[in-house]
Protein backbone atom coordinates (compact mmCIF):
# COMPACT_ATOMS: atom_id res chain seq x y z
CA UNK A 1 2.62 38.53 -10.62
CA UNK A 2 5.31 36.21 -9.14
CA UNK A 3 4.99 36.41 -5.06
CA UNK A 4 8.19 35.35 -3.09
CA UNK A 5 5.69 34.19 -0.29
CA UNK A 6 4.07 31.70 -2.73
CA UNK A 7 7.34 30.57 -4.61
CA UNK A 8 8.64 29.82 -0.99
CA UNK A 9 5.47 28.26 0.65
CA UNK A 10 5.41 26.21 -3.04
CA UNK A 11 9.30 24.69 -2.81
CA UNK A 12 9.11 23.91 0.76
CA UNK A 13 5.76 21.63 0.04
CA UNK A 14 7.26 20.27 -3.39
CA UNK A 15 10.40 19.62 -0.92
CA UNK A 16 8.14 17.83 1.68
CA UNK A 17 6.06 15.74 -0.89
CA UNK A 18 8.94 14.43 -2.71
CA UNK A 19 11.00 13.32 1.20
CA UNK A 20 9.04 12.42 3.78
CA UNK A 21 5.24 13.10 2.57
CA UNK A 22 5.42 10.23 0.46
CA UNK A 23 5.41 7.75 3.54
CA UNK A 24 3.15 9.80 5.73
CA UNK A 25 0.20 9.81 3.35
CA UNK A 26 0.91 6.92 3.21
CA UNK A 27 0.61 6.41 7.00
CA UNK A 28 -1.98 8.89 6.88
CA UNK A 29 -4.52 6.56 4.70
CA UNK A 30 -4.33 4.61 7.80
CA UNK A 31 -7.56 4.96 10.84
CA UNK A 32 -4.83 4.79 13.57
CA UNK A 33 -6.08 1.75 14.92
CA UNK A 34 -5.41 -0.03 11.60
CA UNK A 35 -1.85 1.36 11.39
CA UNK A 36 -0.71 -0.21 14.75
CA UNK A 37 -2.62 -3.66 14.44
CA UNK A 38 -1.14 -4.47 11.24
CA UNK A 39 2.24 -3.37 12.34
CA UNK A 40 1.46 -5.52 15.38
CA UNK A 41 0.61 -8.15 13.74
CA UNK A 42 3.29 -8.25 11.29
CA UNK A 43 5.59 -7.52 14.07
CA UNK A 44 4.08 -11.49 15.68
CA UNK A 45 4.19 -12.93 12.97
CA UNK A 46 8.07 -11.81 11.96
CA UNK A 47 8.62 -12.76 15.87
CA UNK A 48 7.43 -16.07 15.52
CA UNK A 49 9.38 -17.33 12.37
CA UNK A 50 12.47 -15.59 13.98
CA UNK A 51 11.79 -17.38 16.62
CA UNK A 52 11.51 -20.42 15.23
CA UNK A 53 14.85 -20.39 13.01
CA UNK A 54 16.74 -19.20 15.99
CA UNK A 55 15.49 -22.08 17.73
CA UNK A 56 16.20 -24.59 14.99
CA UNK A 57 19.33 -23.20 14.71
CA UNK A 58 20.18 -23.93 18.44
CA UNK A 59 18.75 -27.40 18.49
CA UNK A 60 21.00 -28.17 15.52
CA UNK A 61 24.20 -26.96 17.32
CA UNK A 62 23.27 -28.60 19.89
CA UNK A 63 21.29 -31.80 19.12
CA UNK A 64 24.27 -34.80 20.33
CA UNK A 65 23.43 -33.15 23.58
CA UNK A 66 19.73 -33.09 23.21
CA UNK A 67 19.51 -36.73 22.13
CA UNK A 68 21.99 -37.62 25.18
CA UNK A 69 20.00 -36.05 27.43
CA UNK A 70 16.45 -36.74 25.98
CA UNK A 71 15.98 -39.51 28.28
CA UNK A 72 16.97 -37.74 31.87
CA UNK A 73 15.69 -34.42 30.79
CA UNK A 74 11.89 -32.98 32.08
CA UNK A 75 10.59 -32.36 28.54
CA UNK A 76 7.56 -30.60 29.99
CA UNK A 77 9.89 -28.67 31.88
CA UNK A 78 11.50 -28.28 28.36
CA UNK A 79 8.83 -27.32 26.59
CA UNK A 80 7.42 -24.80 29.49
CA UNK A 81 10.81 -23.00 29.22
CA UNK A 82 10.71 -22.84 25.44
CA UNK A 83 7.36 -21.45 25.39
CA UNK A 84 8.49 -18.93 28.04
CA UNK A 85 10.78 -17.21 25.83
CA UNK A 86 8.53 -17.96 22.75
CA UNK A 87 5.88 -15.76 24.74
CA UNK A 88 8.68 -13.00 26.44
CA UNK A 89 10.62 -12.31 22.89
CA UNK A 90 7.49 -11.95 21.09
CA UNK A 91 5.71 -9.96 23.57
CA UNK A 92 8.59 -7.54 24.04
CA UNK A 93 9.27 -7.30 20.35
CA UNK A 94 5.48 -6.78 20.05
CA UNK A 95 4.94 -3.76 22.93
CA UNK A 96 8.18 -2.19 21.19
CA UNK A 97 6.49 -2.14 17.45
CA UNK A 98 3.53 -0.85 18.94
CA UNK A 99 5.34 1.85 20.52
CA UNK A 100 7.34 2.68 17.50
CA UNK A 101 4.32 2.26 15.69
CA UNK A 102 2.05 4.72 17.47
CA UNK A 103 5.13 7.14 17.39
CA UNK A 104 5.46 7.06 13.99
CA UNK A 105 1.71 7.57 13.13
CA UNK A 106 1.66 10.65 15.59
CA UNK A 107 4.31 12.30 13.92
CA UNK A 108 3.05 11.40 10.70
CA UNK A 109 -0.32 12.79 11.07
CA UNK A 110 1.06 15.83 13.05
CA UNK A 111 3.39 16.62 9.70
CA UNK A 112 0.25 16.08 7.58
CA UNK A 113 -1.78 18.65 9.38
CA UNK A 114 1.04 20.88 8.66
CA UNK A 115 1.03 20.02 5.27
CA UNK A 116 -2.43 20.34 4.86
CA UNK A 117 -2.19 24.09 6.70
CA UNK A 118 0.64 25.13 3.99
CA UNK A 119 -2.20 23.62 1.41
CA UNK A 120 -4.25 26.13 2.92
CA UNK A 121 -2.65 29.03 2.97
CA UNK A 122 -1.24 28.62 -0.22
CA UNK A 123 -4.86 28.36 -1.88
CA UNK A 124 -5.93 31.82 0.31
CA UNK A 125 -2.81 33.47 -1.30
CA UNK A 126 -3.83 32.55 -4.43
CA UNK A 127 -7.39 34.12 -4.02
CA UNK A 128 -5.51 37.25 -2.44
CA UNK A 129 -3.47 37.68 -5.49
CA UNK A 130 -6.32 37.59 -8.06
């Protein structure tokens, strides 16, 4: 015998695992610590070569004055300020990723446990109908 409550329960999980439950059991295969270090770490990593490029990019604009300068100029001073915002853009970029990332997990899990309730109750309903 057909049940409404299954049919229901059954399209609203078939709904969820074809949407969003494919990339939270995904994120769910995760320990949590593992989640956020390799988002963390891909988020340094990304920051660095960004970095870099954007760096290149602004030497190249700007390299007649660089070479005019290169003489007069403090290049540890140089260098000390480059680092500066090496180590600022990568640590902010870094604290946000690992704020999006432990956000993302905790919803992710916190879907899953629903999921996994509907799982649940659809198996007791099936042992009620029989």
């Amino acid at each position: 015998m057909l049940s409404e409550e299954r049919i229901i329960l059954m399209t609203r999980m078939a709904s969820y695992e074809q949407g969003e439950g494919r990339e939270n059991v995904k994120i769910g295969n995760y320990f949590r610590s593992d989640y956020i270090a390799l988002h963390v770490l891909k988020a340094i990593v990304c920051s660095i070569i960004s970095f870099g490029i954007l760096f290149g990019l602004y030497m190249l604009c700007n390299f007649e004055d660089f070479l005019e300068n290169l003489y007069k100029m403090d290049l540890l001073a140089f260098a000390k300020d480059v680092l500066t915002y090496l180590v600022a853009i990568v640590g902010g970029y870094t604290a946000l990723i690992y704020i999006v990332s432990t956000w993302r997990y905790a919803t992710a899990k916190k879907s899953l446990k629903c999921y996994y309730h509907n799982l649940k109750k659809l198996n007791s309903l099936y042992h009620d109908g029989q």
